[in-house]
C-alpha atoms as a PDB file:
ATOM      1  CA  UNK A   1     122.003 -28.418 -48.280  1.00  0.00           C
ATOM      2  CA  UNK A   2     125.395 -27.292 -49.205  1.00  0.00           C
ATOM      3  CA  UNK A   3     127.534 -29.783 -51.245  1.00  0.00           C
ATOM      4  CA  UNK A   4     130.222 -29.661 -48.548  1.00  0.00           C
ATOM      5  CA  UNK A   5     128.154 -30.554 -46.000  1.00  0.00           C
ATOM      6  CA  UNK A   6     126.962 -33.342 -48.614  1.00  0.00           C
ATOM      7  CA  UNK A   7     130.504 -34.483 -49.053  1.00  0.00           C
ATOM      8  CA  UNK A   8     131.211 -34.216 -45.485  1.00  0.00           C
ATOM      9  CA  UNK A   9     128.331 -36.769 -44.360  1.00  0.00           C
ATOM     10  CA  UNK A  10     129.372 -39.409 -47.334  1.00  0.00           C
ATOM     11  CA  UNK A  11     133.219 -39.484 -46.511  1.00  0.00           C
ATOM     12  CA  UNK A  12     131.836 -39.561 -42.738  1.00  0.00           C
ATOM     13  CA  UNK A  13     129.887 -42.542 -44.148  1.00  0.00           C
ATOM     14  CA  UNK A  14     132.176 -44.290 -46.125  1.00  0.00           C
ATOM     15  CA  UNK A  15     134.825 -43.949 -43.530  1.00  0.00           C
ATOM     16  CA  UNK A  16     132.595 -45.687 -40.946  1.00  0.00           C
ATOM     17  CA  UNK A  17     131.652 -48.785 -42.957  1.00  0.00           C
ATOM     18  CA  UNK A  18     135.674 -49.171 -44.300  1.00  0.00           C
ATOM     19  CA  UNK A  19     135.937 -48.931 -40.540  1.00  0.00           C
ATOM     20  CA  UNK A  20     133.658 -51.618 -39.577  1.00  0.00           C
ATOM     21  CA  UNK A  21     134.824 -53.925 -42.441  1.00  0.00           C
ATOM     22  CA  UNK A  22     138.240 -53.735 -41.703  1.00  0.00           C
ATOM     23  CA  UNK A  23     137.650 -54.756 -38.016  1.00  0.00           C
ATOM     24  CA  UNK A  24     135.377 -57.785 -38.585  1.00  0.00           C
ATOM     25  CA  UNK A  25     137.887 -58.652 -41.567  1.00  0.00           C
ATOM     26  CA  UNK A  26     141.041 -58.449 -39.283  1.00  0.00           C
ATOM     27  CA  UNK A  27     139.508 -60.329 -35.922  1.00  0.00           C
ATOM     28  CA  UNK A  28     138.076 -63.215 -39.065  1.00  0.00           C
ATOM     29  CA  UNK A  29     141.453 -63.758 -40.611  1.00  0.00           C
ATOM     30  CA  UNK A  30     143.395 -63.967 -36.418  1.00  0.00           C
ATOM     31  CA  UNK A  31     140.574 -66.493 -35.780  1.00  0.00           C
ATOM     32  CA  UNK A  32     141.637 -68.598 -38.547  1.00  0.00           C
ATOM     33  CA  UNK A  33     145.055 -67.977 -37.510  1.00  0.00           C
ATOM     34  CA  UNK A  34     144.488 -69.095 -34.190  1.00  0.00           C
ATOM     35  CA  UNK A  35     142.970 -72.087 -35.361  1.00  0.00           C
ATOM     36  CA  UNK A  36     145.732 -72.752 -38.015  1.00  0.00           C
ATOM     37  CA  UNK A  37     148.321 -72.743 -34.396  1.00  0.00           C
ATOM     38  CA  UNK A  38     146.108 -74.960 -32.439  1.00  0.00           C
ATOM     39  CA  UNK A  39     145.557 -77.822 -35.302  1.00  0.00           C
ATOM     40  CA  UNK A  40     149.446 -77.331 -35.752  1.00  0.00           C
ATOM     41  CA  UNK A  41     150.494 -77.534 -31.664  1.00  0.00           C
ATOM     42  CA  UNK A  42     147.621 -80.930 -31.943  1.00  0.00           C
ATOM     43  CA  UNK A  43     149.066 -82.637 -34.895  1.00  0.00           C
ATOM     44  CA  UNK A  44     152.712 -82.135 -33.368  1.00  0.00           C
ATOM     45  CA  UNK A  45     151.945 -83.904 -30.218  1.00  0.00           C
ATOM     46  CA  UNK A  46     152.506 -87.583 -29.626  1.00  0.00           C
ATOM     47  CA  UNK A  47     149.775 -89.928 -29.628  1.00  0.00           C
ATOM     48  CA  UNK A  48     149.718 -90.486 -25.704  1.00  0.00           C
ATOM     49  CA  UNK A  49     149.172 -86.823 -25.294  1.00  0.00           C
ATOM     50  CA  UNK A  50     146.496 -87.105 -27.506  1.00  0.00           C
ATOM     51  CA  UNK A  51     144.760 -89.019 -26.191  1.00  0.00           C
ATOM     52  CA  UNK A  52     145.145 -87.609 -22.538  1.00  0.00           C
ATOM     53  CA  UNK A  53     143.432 -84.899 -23.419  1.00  0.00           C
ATOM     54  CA  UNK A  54     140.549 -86.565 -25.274  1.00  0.00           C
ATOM     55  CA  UNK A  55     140.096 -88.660 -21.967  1.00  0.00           C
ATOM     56  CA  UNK A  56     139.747 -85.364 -20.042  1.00  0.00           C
ATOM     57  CA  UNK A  57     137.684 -83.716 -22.319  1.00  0.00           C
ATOM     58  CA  UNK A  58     134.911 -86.705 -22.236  1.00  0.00           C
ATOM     59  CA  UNK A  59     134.384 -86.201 -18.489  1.00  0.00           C
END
């Protein structure tokens, strides 16, 4: 094999998994961000709200 080609398949390669990392990095961290809102939007609510929707979730 040519070192070219060689080249070629391991910057193919390493492209791929940077890539692949990058996604499942980037949809991790706006999970955590979504979660960080949520708790936030909860903890802001009164206490009546609260528990509203605790009495509809146990249903």
């Amino acid at each position: 094999m040519d070192a070219t080609l060689i080249s070629l398949i391991v910057a193919f390669g390493f492209g791929l998994v940077s890539f692949l990392l990058t996604r499942w990095w980037s949809r991790r961290s706006q999970q955590k961000k979504t979660e960080r809102e949520r708790a936030a939007t909860a903890a802001s609510q009164s206490r009546q709200v609260r528990r509203a929707r605790e009495r509809r979730r146990h249903r």
